[in-house]
C-alpha atoms as a PDB file:
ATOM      1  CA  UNK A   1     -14.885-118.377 -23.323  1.00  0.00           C
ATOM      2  CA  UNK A   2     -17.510-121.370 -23.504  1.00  0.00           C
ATOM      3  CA  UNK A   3     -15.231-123.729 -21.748  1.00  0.00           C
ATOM      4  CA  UNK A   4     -17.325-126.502 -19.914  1.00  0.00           C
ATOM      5  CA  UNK A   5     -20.820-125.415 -20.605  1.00  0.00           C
ATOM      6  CA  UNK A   6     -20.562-126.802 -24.221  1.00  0.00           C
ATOM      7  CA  UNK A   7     -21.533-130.167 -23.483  1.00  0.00           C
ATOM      8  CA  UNK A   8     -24.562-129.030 -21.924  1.00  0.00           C
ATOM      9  CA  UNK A   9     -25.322-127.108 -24.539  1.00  0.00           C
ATOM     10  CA  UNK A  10     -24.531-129.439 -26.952  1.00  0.00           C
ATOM     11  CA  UNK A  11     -27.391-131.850 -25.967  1.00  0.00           C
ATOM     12  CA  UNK A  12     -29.686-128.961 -25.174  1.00  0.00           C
ATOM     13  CA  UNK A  13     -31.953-130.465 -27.627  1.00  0.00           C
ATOM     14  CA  UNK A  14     -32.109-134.058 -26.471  1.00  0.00           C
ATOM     15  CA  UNK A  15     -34.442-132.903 -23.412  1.00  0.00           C
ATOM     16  CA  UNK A  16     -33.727-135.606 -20.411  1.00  0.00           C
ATOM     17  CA  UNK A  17     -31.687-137.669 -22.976  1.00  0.00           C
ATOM     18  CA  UNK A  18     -31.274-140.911 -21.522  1.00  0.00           C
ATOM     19  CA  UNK A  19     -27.206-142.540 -21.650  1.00  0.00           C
ATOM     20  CA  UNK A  20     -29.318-145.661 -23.878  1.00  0.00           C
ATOM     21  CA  UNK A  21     -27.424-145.295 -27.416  1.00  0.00           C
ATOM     22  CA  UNK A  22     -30.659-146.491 -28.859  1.00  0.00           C
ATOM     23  CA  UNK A  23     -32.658-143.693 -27.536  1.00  0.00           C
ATOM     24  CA  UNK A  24     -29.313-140.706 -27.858  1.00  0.00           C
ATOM     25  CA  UNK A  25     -29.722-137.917 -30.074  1.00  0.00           C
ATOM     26  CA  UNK A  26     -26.860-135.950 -32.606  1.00  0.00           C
ATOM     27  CA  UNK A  27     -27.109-132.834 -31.695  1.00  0.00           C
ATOM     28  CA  UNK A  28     -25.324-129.629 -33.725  1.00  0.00           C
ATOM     29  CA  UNK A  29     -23.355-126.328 -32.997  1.00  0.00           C
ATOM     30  CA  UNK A  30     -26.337-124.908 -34.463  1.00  0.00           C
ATOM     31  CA  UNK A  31     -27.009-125.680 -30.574  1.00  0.00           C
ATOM     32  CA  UNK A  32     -24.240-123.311 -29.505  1.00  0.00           C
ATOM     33  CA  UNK A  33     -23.771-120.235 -28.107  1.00  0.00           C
ATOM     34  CA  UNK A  34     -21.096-119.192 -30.465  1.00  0.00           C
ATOM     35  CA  UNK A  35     -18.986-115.922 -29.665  1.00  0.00           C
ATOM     36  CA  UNK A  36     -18.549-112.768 -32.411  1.00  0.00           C
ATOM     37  CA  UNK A  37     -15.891-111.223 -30.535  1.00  0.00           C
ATOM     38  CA  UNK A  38     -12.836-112.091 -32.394  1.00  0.00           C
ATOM     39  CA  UNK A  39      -9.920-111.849 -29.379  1.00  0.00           C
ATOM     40  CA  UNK A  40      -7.266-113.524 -32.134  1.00  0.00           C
ATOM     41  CA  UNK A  41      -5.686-110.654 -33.895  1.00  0.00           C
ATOM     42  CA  UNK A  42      -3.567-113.278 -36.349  1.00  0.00           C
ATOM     43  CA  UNK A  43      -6.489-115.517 -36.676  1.00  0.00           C
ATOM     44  CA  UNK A  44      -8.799-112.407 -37.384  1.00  0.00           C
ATOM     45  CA  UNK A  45      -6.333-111.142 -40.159  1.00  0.00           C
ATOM     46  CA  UNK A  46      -5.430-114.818 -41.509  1.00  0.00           C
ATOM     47  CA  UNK A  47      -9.249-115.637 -42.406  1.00  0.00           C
ATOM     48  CA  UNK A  48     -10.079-112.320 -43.187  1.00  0.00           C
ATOM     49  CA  UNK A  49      -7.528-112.187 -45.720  1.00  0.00           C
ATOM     50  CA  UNK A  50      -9.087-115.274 -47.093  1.00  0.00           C
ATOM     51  CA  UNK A  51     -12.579-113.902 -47.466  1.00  0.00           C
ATOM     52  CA  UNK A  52     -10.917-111.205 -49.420  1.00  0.00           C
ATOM     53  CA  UNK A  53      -9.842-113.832 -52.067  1.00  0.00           C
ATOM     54  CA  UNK A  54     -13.179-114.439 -53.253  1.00  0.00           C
ATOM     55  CA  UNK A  55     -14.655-116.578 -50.102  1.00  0.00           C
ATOM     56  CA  UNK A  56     -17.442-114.896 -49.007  1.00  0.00           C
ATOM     57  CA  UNK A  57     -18.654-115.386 -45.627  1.00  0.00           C
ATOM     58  CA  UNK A  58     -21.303-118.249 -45.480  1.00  0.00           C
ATOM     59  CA  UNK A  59     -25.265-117.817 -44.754  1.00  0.00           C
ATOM     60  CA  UNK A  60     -28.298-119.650 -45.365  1.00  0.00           C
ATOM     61  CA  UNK A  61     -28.865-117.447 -48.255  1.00  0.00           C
ATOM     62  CA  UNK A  62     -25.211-118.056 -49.881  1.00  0.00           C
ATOM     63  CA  UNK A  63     -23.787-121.440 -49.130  1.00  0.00           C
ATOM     64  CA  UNK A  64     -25.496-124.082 -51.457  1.00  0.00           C
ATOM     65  CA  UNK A  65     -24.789-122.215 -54.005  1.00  0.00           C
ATOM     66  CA  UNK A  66     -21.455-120.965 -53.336  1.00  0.00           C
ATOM     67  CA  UNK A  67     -20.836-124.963 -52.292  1.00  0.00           C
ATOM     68  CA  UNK A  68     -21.940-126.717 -54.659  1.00  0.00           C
ATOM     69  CA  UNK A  69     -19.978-124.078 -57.397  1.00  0.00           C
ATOM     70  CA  UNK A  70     -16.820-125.011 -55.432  1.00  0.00           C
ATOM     71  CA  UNK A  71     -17.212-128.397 -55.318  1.00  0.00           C
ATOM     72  CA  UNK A  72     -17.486-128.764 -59.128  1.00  0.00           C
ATOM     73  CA  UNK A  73     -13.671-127.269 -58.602  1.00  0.00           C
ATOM     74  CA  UNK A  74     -12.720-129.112 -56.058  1.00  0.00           C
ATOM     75  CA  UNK A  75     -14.119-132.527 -56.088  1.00  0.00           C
ATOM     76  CA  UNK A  76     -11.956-135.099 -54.297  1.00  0.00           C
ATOM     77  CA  UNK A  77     -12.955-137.873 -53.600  1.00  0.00           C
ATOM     78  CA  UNK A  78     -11.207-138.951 -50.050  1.00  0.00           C
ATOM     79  CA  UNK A  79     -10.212-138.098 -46.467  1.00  0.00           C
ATOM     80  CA  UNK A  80      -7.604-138.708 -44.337  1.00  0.00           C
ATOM     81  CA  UNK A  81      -8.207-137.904 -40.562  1.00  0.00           C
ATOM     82  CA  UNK A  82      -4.781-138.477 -38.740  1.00  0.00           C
ATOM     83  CA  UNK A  83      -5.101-138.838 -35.170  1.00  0.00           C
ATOM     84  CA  UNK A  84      -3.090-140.197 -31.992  1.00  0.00           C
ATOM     85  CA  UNK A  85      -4.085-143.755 -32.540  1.00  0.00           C
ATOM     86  CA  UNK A  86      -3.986-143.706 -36.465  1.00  0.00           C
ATOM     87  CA  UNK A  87      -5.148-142.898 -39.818  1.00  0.00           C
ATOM     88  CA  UNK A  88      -9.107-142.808 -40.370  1.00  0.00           C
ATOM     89  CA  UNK A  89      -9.773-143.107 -44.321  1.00  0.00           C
ATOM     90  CA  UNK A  90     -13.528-141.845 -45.424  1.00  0.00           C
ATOM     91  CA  UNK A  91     -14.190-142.493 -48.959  1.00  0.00           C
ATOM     92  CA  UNK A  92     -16.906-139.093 -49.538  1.00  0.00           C
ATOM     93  CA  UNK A  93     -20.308-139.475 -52.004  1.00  0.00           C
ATOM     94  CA  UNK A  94     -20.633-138.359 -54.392  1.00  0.00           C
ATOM     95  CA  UNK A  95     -24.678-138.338 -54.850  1.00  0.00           C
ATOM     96  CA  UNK A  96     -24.986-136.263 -51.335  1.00  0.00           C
ATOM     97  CA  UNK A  97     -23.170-132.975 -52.722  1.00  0.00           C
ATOM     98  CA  UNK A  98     -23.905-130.410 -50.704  1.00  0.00           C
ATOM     99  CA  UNK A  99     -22.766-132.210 -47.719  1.00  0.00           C
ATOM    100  CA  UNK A 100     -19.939-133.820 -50.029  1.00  0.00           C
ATOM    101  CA  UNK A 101     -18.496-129.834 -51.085  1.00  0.00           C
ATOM    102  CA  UNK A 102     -19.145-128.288 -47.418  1.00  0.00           C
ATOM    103  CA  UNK A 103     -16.756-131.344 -45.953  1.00  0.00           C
ATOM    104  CA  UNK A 104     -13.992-130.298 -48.229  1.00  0.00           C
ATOM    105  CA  UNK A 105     -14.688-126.757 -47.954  1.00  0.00           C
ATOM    106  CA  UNK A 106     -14.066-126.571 -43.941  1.00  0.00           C
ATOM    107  CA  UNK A 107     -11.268-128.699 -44.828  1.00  0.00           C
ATOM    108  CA  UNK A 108      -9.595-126.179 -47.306  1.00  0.00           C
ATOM    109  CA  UNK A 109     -10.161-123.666 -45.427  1.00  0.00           C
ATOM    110  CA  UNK A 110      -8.117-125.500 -42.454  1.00  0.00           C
ATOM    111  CA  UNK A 111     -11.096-125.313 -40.004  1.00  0.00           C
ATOM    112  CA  UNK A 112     -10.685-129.242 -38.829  1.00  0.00           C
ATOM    113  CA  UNK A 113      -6.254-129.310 -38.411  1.00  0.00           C
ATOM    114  CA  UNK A 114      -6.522-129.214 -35.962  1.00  0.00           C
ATOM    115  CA  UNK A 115     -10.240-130.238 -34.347  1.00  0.00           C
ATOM    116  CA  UNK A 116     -10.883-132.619 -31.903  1.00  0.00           C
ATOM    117  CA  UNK A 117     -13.341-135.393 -31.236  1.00  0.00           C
ATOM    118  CA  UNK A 118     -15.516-133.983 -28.287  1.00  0.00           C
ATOM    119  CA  UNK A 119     -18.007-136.919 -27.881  1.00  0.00           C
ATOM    120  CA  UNK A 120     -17.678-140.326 -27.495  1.00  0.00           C
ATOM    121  CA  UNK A 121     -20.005-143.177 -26.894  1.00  0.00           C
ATOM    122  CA  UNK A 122     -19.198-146.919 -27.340  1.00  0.00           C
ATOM    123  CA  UNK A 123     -21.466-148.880 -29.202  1.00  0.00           C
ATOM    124  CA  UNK A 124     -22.601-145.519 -30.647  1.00  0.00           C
ATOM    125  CA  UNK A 125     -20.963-142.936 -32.070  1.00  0.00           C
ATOM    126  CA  UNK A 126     -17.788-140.571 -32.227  1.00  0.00           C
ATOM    127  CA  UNK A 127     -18.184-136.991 -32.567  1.00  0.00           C
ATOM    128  CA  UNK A 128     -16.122-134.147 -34.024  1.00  0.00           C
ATOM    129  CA  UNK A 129     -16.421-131.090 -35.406  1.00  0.00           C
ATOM    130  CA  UNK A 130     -16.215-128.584 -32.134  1.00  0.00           C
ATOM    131  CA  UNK A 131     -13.992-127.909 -29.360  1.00  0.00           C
ATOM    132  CA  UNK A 132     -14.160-125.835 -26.114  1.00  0.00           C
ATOM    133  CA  UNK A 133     -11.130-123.709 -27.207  1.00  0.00           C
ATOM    134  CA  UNK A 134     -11.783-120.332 -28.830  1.00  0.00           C
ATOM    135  CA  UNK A 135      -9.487-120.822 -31.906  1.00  0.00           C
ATOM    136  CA  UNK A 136     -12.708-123.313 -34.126  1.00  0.00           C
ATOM    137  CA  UNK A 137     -15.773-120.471 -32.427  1.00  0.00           C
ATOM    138  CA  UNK A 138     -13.735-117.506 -33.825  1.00  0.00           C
ATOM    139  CA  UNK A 139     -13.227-119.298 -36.934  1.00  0.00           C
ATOM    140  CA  UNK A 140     -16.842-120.402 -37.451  1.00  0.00           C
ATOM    141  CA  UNK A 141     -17.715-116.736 -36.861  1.00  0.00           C
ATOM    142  CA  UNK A 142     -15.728-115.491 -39.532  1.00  0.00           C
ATOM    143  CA  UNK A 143     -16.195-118.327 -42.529  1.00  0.00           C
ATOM    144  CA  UNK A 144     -20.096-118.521 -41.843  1.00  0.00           C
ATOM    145  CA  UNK A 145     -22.396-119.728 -39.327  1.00  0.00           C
ATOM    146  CA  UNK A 146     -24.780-122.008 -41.709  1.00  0.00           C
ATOM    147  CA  UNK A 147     -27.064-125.043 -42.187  1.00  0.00           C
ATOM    148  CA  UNK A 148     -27.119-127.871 -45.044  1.00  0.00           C
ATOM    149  CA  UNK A 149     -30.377-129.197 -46.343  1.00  0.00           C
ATOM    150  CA  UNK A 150     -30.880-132.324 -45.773  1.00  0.00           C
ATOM    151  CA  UNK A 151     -29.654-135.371 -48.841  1.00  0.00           C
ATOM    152  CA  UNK A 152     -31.200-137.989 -46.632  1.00  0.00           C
ATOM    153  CA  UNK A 153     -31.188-140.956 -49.667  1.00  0.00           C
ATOM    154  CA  UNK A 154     -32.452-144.816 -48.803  1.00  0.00           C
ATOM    155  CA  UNK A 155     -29.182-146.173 -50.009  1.00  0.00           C
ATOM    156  CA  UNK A 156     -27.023-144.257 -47.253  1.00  0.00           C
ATOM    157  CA  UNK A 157     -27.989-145.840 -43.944  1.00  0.00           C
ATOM    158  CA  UNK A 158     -25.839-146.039 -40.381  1.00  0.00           C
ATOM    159  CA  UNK A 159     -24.375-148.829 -40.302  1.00  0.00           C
ATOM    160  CA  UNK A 160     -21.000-148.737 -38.562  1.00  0.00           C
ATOM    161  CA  UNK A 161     -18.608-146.744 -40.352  1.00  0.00           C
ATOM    162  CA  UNK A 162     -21.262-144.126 -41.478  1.00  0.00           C
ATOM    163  CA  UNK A 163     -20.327-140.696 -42.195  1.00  0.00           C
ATOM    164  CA  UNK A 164     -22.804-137.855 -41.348  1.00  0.00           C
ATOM    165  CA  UNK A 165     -23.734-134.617 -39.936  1.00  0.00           C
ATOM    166  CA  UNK A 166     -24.995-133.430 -36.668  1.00  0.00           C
ATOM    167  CA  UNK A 167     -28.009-131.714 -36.675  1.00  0.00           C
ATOM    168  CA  UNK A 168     -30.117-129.641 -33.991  1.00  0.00           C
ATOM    169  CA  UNK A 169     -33.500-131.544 -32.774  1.00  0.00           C
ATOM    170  CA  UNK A 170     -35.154-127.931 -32.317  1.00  0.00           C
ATOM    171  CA  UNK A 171     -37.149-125.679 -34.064  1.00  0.00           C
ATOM    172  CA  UNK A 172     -35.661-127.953 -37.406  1.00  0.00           C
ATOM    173  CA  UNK A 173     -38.694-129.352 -39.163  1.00  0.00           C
ATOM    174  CA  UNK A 174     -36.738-130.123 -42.375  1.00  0.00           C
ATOM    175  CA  UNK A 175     -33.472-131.840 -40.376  1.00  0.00           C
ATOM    176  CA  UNK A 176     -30.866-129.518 -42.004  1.00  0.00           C
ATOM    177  CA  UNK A 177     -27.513-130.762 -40.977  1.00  0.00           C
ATOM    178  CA  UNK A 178     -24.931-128.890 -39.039  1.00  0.00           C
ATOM    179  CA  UNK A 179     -21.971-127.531 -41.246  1.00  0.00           C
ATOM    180  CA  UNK A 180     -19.225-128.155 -39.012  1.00  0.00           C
ATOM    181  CA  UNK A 181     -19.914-130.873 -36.761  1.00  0.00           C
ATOM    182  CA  UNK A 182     -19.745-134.689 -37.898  1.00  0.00           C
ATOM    183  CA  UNK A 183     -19.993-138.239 -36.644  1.00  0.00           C
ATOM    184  CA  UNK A 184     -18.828-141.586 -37.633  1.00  0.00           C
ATOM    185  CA  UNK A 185     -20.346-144.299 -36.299  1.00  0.00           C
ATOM    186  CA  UNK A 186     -19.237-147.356 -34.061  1.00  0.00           C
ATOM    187  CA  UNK A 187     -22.673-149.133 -33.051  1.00  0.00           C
ATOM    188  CA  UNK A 188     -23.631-152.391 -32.574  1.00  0.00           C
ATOM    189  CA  UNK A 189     -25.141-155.599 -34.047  1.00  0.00           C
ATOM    190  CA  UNK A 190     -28.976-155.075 -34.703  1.00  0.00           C
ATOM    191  CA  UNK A 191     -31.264-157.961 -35.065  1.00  0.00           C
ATOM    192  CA  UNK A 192     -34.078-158.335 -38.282  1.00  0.00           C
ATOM    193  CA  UNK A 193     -36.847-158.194 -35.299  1.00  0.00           C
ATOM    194  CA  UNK A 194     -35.163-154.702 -34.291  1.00  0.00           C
ATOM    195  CA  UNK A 195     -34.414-154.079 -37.989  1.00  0.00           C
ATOM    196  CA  UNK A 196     -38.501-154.713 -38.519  1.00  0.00           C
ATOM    197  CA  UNK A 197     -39.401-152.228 -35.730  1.00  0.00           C
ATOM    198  CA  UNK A 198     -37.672-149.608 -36.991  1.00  0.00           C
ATOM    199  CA  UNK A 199     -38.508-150.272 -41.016  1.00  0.00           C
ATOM    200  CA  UNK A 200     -42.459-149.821 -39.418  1.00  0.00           C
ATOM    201  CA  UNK A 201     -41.963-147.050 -37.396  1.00  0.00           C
ATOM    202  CA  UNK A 202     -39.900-144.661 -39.622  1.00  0.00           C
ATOM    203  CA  UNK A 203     -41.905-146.511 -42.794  1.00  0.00           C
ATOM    204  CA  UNK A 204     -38.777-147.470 -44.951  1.00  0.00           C
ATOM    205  CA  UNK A 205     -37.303-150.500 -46.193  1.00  0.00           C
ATOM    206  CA  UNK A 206     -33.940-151.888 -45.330  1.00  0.00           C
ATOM    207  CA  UNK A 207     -32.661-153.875 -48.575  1.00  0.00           C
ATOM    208  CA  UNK A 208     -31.500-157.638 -47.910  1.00  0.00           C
ATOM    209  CA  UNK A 209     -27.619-155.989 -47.969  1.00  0.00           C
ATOM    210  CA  UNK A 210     -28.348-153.387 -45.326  1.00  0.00           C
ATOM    211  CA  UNK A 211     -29.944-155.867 -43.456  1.00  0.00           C
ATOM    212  CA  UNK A 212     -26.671-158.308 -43.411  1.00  0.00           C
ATOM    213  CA  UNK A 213     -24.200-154.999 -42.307  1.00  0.00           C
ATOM    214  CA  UNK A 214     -26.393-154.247 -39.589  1.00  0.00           C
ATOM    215  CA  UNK A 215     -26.997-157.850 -38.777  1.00  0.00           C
ATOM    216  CA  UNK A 216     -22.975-158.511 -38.908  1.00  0.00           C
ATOM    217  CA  UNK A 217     -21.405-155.142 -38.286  1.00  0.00           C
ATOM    218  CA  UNK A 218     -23.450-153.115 -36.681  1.00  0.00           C
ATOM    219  CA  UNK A 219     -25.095-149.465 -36.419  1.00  0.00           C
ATOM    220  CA  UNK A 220     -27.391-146.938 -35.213  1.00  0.00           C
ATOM    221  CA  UNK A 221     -30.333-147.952 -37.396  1.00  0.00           C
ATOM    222  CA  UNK A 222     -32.631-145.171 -35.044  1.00  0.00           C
ATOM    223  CA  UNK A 223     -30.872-142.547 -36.709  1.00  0.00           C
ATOM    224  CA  UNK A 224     -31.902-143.129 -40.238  1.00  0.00           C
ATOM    225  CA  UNK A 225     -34.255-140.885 -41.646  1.00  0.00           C
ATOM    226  CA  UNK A 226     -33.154-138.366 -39.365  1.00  0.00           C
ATOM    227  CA  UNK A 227     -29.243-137.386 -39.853  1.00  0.00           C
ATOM    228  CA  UNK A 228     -27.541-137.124 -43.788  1.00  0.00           C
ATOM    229  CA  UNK A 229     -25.308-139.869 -44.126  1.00  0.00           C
ATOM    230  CA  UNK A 230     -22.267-138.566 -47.078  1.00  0.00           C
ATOM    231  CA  UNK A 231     -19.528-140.972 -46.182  1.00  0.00           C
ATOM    232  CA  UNK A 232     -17.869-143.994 -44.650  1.00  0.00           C
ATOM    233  CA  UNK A 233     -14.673-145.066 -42.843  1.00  0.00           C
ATOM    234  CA  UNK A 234     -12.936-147.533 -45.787  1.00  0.00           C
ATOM    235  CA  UNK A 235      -9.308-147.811 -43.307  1.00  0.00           C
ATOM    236  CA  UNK A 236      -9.214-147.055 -40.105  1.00  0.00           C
ATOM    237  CA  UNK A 237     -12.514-148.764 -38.233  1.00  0.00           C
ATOM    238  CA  UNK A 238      -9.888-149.868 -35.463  1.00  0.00           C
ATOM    239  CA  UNK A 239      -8.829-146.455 -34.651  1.00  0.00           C
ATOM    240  CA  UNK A 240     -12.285-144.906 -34.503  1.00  0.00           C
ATOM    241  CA  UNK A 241     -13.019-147.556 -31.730  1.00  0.00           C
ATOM    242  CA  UNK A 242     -10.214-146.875 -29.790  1.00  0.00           C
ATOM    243  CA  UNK A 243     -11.741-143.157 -30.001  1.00  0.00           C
ATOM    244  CA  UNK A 244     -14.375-144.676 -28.456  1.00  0.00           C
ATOM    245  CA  UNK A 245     -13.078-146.656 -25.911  1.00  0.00           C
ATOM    246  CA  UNK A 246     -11.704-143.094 -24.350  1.00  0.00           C
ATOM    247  CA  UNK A 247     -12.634-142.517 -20.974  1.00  0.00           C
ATOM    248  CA  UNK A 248     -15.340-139.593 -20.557  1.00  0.00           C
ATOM    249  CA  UNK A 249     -17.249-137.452 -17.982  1.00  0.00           C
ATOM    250  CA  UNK A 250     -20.582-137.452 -17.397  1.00  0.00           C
ATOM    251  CA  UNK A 251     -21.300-135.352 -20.294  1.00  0.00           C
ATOM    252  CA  UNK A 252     -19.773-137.641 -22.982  1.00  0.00           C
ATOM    253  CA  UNK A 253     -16.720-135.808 -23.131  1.00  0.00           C
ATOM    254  CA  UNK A 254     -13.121-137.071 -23.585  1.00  0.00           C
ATOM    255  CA  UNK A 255     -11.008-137.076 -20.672  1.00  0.00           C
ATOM    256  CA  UNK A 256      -8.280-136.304 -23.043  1.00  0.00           C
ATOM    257  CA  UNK A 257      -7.830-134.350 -25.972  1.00  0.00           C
ATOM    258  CA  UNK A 258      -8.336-136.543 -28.592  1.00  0.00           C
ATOM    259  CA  UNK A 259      -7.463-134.151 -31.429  1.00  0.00           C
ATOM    260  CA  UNK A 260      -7.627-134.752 -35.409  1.00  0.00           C
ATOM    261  CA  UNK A 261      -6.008-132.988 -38.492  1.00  0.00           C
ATOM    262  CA  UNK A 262      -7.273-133.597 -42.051  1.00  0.00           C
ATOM    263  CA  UNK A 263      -6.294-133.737 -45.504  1.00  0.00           C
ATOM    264  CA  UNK A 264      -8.346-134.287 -48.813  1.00  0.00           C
ATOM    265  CA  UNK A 265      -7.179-136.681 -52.034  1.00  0.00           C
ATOM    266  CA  UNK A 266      -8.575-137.322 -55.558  1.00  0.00           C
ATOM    267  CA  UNK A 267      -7.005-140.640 -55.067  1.00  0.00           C
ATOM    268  CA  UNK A 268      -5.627-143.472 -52.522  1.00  0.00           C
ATOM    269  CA  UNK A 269      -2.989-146.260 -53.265  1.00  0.00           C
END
């Protein structure tokens, strides 16, 4: 059972991360030690059966393909993630596909109803995707253990109410995303004079409108260029910062379980 030592592990790759939400890291359950041993006899035989349906079990060698073949299938458009406080409604892109498909996959294939949001960090971030309980390592096991490549694109930038991916910070030269764990993000008002560091540093070029939502709304600007952005919160911003506002330990983590369950729609009213 991994129990407690998942935080720890789950920032293994921030070094001495600092609590600054300017200087935090998104780390991935590529950074987990992730059990094989499958102890759940009706999991084992529920997910099993669904590999036998024509699901094979994902890889690195396997999934785009396999995802983006699905998605053609499958391709709605929203996402629904009902939790204690409220509905949280992500409108999904369609230009990040990979990232778009493997978010509806997990879905499908029930891996997030429920999940929880293990991480939480005002003015930053909230993070899902994981859990401490054996039920979401088992299942990982069995529907595949994988990466994304990055769809980092100019146009998709954090400002608050960003969709993306974890990813790990080691041994990951090309930033491929985590396939299971997520973030939205809160953040917080960024000045042009911070916008302007950043644009030099990371050597892009915020356009005038991405410049207003960060100016107005907020964000983790820091994190562009280095996480794939594939959705945003439309409904729901005020729950996702109650998420936030949850007490945690030291190690980011929810005092209380702050669990999720999702659905996918073509369409919302």
């Amino acid at each position: 059972m991994l129990l407690r030592i998942l935080p720890f592990l789950i920032f293994l790759s921030c070094g001495n991360m600092p609590k600054s939400n300017e200087e935090s890291n998104v780390a991935s359950e590529n950074d987990l030690k992730v059990e094989e041993e499958i102890s759940d006899p009706e999991l084992e035989a529920r997910v099993r059966a669904m590999l036998g349906l024509g699901f094979p079990k994902l890889d690195n060698e396997n999934a785009v393909e396999f995802l983006l073949k699905w998605g053609i299938e499958n391709d709605e458009q929203f996402v629904t993630m009902s939790t204690k406080y409220g509905d949280i409604i992500v409108e999904l892109f369609n230009d990040v596909p990979i990232h778009k498909s493997n978010f509806l996959y997990k879905i499908h294939r029930q891996y997030y109803s429920p999940s929880e949001f293990i991480r939480v960090v005002p003015d930053f971030i909230v993070q899902g995707g994981n859990s401490e309980e054996e039920k979401p390592q088992q299942m990982r096991f069995l529907i595949g253990t994988h990466s994304l490549p990055q769809e980092m694109l100019e146009k998709h930038v954090h400002t608050r109410g960003a969709l993306a991916m974890s990813r790990s910070y080691s041994n990951n030269p090309q930033k491929a995303s985590s396939s299971y764990d997520f973030y939205i993000v809160t953040g917080r008002k960024i000045s042009n004079n911070e916008l302007a560091s950043i644009e030099l540093e990371k050597n892009i070029q915020y356009s005038s409108n991405q410049k207003r939502l960060y100016n107005e709304n907020g964000g983790t600007p820091h994190l562009d260029g280095e996480h794939t952005v594939f959705g945003r919160v439309i409904k729901g911003m005020t729950v996702v910062d109650k998420l936030a506002a949850t007490p945690t330990d030291n190690s980011d983590w929810p005092v209380e379980r702050l669990e999720v369950y999702m659905t996918t729609h073509s369409s919302i009213n």
